[in-house]
Protein backbone atom coordinates (compact mmCIF):
# COMPACT_ATOMS: atom_id res chain seq x y z
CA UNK A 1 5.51 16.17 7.77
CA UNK A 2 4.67 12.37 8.05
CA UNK A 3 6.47 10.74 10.99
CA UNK A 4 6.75 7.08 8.78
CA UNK A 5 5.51 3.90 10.76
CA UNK A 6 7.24 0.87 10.21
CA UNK A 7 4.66 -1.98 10.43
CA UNK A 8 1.09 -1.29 9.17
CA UNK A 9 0.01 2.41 7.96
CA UNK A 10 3.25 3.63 7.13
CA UNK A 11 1.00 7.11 8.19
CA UNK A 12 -0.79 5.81 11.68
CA UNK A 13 0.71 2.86 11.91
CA UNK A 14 -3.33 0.71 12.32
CA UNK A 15 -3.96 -2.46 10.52
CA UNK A 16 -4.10 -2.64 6.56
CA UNK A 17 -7.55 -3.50 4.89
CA UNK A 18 -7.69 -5.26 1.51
CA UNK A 19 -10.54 -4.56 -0.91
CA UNK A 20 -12.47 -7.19 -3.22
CA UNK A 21 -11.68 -4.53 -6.00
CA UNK A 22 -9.17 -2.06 -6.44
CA UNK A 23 -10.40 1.26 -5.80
CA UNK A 24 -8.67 5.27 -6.56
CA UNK A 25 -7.26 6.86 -3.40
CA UNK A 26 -5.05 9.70 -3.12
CA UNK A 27 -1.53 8.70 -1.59
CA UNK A 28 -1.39 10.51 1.88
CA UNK A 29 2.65 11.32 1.25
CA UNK A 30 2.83 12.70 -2.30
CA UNK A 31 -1.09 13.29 -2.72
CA UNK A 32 -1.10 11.83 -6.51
CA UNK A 33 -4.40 9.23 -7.47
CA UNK A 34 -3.39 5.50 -7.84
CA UNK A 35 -6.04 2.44 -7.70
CA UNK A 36 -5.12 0.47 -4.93
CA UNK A 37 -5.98 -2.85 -3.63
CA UNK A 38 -5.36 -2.02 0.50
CA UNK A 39 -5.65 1.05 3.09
CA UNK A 40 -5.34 1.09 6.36
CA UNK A 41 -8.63 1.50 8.92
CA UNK A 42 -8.94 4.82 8.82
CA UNK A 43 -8.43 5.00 4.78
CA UNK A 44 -5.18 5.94 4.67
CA UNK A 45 -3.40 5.31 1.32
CA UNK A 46 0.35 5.17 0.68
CA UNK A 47 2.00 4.52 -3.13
CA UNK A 48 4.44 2.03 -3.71
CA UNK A 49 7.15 4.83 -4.77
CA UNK A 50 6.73 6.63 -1.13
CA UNK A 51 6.37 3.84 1.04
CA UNK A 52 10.17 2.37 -0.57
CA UNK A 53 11.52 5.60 -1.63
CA UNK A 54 13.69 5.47 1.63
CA UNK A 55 14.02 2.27 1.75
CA UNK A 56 15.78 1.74 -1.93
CA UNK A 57 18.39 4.45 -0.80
CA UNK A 58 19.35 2.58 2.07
CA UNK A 59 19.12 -0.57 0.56
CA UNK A 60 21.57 1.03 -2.56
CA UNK A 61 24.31 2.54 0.22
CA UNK A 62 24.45 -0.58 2.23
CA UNK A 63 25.46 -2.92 -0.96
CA UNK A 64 27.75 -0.48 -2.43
CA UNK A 65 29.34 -0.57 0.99
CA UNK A 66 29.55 -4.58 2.05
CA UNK A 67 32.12 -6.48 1.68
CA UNK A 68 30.53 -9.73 2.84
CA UNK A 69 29.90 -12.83 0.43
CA UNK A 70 26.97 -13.87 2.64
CA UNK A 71 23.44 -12.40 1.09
CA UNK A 72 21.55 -13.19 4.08
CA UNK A 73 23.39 -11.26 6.53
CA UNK A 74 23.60 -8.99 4.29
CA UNK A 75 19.56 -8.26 3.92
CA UNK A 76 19.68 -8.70 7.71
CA UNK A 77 21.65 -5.91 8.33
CA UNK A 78 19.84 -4.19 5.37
CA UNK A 79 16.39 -4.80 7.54
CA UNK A 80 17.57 -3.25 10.58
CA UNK A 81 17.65 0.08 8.79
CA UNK A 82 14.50 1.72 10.27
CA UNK A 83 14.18 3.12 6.35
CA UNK A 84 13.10 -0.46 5.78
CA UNK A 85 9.91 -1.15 6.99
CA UNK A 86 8.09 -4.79 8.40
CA UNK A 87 6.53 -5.17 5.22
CA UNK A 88 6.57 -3.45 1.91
CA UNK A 89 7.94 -3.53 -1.61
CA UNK A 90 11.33 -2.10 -0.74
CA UNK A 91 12.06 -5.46 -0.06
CA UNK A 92 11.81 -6.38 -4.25
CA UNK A 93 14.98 -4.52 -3.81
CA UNK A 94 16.34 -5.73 -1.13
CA UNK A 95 16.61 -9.20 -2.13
CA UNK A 96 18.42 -9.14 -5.80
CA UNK A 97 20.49 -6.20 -4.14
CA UNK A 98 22.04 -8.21 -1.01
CA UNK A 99 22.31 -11.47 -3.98
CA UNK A 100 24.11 -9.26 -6.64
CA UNK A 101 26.31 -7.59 -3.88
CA UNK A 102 27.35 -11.37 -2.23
CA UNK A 103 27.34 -12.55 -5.71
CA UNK A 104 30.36 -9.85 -6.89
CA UNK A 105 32.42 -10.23 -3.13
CA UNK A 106 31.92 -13.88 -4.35
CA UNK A 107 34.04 -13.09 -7.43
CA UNK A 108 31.93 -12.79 -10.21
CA UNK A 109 32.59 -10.39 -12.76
CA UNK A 110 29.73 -7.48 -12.77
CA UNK A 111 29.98 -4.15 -12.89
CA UNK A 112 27.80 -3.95 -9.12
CA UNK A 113 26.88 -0.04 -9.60
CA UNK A 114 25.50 -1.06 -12.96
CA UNK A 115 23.87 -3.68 -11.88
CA UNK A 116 22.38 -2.59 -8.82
CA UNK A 117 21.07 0.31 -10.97
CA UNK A 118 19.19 -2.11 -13.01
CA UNK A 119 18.10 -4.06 -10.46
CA UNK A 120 16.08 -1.18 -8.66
CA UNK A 121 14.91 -0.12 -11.84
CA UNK A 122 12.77 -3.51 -12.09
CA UNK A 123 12.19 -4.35 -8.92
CA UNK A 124 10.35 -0.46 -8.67
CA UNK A 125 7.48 -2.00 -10.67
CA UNK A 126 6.79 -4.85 -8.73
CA UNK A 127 3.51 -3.46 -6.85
CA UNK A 128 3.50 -4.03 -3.17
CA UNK A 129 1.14 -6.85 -2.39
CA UNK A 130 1.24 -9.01 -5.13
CA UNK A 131 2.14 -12.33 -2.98
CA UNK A 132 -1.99 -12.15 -2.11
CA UNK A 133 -3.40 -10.15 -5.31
CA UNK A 134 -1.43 -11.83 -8.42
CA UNK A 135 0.13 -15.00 -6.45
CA UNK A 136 3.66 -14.29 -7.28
CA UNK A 137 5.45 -12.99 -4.08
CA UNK A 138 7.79 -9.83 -4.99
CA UNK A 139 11.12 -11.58 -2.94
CA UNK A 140 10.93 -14.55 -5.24
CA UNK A 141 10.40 -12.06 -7.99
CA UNK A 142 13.65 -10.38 -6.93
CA UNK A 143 15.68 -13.54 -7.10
CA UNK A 144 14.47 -13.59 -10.72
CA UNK A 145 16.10 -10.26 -11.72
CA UNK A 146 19.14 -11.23 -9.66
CA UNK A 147 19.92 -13.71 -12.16
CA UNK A 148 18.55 -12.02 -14.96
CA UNK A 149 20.74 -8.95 -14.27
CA UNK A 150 23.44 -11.46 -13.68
CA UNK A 151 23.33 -13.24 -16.51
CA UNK A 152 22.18 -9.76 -18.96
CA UNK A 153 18.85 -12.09 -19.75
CA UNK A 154 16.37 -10.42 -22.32
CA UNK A 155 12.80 -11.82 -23.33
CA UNK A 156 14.71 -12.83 -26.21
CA UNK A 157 17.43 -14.33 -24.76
CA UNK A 158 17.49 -18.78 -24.85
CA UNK A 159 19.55 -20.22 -21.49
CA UNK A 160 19.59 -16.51 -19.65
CA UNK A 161 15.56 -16.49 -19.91
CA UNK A 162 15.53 -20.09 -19.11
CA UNK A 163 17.28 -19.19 -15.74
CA UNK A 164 15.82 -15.81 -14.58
CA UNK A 165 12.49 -17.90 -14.93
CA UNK A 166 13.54 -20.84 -13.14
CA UNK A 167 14.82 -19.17 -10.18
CA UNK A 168 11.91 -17.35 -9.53
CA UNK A 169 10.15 -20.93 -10.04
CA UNK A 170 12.08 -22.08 -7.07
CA UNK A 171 11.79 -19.39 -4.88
CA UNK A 172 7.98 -19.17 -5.04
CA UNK A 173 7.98 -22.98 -4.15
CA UNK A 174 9.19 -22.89 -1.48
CA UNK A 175 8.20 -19.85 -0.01
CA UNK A 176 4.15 -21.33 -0.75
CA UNK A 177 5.58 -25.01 0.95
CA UNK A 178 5.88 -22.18 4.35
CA UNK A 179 2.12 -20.62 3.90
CA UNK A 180 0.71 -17.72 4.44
CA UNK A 181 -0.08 -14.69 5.64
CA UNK A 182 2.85 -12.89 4.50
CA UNK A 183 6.21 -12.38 5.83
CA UNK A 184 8.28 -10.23 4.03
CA UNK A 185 11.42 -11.27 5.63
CA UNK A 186 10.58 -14.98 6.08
CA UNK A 187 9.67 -15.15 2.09
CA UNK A 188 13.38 -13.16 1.57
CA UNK A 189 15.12 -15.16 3.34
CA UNK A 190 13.55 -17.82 2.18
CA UNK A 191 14.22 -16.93 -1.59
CA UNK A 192 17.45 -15.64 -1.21
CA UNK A 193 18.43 -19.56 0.39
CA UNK A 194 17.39 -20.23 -2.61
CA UNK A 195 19.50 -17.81 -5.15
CA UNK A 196 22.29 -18.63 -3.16
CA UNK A 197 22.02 -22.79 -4.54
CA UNK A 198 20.95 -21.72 -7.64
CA UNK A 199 24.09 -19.91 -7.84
CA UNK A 200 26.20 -22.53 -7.27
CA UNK A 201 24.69 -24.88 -9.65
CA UNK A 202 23.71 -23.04 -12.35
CA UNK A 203 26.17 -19.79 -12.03
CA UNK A 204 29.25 -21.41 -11.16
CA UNK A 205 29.74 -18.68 -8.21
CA UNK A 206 29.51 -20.16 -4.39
CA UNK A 207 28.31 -17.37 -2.29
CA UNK A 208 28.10 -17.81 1.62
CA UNK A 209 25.06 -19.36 4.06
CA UNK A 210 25.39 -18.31 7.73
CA UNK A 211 25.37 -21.29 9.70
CA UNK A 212 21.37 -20.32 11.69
CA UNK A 213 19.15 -17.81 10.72
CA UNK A 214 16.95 -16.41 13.66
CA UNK A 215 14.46 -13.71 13.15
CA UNK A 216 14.90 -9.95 15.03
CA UNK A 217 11.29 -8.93 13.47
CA UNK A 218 9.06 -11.16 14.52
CA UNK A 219 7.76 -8.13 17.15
CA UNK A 220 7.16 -6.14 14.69
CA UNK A 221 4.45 -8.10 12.71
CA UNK A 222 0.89 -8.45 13.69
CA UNK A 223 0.75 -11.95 12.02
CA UNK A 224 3.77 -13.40 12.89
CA UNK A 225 3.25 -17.34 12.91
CA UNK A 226 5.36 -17.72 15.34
CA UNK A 227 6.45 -21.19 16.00
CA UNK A 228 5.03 -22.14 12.48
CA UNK A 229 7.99 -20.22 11.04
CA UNK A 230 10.97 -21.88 10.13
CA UNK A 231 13.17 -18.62 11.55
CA UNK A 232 11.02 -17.78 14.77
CA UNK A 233 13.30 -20.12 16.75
CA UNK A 234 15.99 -20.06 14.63
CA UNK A 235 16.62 -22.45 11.92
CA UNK A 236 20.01 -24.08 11.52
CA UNK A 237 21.06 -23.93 8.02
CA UNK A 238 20.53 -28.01 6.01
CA UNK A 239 18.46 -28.96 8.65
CA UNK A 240 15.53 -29.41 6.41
CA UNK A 241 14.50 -32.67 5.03
């Protein structure tokens, strides 16, 4: 039985290792071959299906349960789950999930089971790790299906397509204007500040901002940047140029 670490090897908890070229390594959970781009120091290997598999449940309960308009606090309380680790693609989920809950308490008119449903769906194939490997960070992703689940976009739809696309656009601006190495709750807070204008503008719903967002994780991850963050202090909502 694996006792499941929350910041680096989700097995052992040591550092993760990236390889110039992906490699096959059996998954130390479910024992199934994938090719991998990372393992931790001593080789340990964890798919993207176990390391979230928790995680998306969680994630799923606590958005059919909320009430609250506001997405961030929404993920916030989603992240102190300890289903939902430091890092890790459960949070591909996490982000379209807390937007599409906020975004129905907000008043729009989705079915939220529905579209929750699709939302995992998509965000299960975004690979942990592609923020480094394919330059397209998985939060800023999520925002994408938020409004492509939204709006019922296809790749054959004309203003939905234009949107989904453009909202990911944003997000991944401005989560590369705050640098690397990765944070995966700086870059979903960061994106869902994001959704939540693009909302507004383009969606015609006005969801909720807290008025300071101050990280609780910042403990938990090996490279934290610290005062280089906009959320290690705490960052008061407009306050940026």
């Amino acid at each position: 039985m694996v006792e499941n670490k929350t910041s680096g090897c989700f097995i052992c908890g040591k550092d993760i290792q990236y390889f110039p070229a992906a490699k096959s390594m059996p998954c130390g959970v479910c024992g199934q071959n994938f090719e991998t781009d990372a393992a931790c120091l001593d080789e340990h290997f964890v798919c993207n299906d176990c390391h979230a598999q928790k995680g998306l449940a969680t994630i799923t309960y606590y958005a059919q349960n909320s009430l609250s308009k506001n997405p961030i606090n929404i993920s916030i309380e989603m992240m102190k789950s300890p289903s939902i680790n430091m890092h890790g693609p459960e949070h591909h989920f996490l982000v379209p999930a807390a937007l599409l809950t906020a975004y129905k308490n907000a008043g729009a008119d989705i079915d939220l089971n529905e579209s929750l449903a699709a939302a995992k769906q998509r965000a299960k194939n975004v690979p942990g790790g592609i923020c480094g490997m394919w330059g397209s960070c998985g939060a800023a992703i999520g925002t994408g299906i938020f409004v492509s689940v939204a709006t019922k976009a296809t790749p054959l739809s004309e203003k939905e397509w234009r949107l989904a696309n453009l909202m990911t656009s944003k997000s991944l601006n401005d989560i590369s204007e705050n640098g690397g190495p990765r944070c995966c709750k700086r870059d979903s807070w960061l994106a869902i500040l994001q959704a939540i204008d693009f909302a507004d503008e383009h969606l015609g719903v006005r969801m909720e901002k807290p008025e300071r967002i101050q990280c609780e994780f910042h403990a938990e991850n090996k490279n934290c940047r610290q005062e280089k963050c906009l959320f290690y202090l705490g960052f008061v909502l407009n306050s940026r140029a």
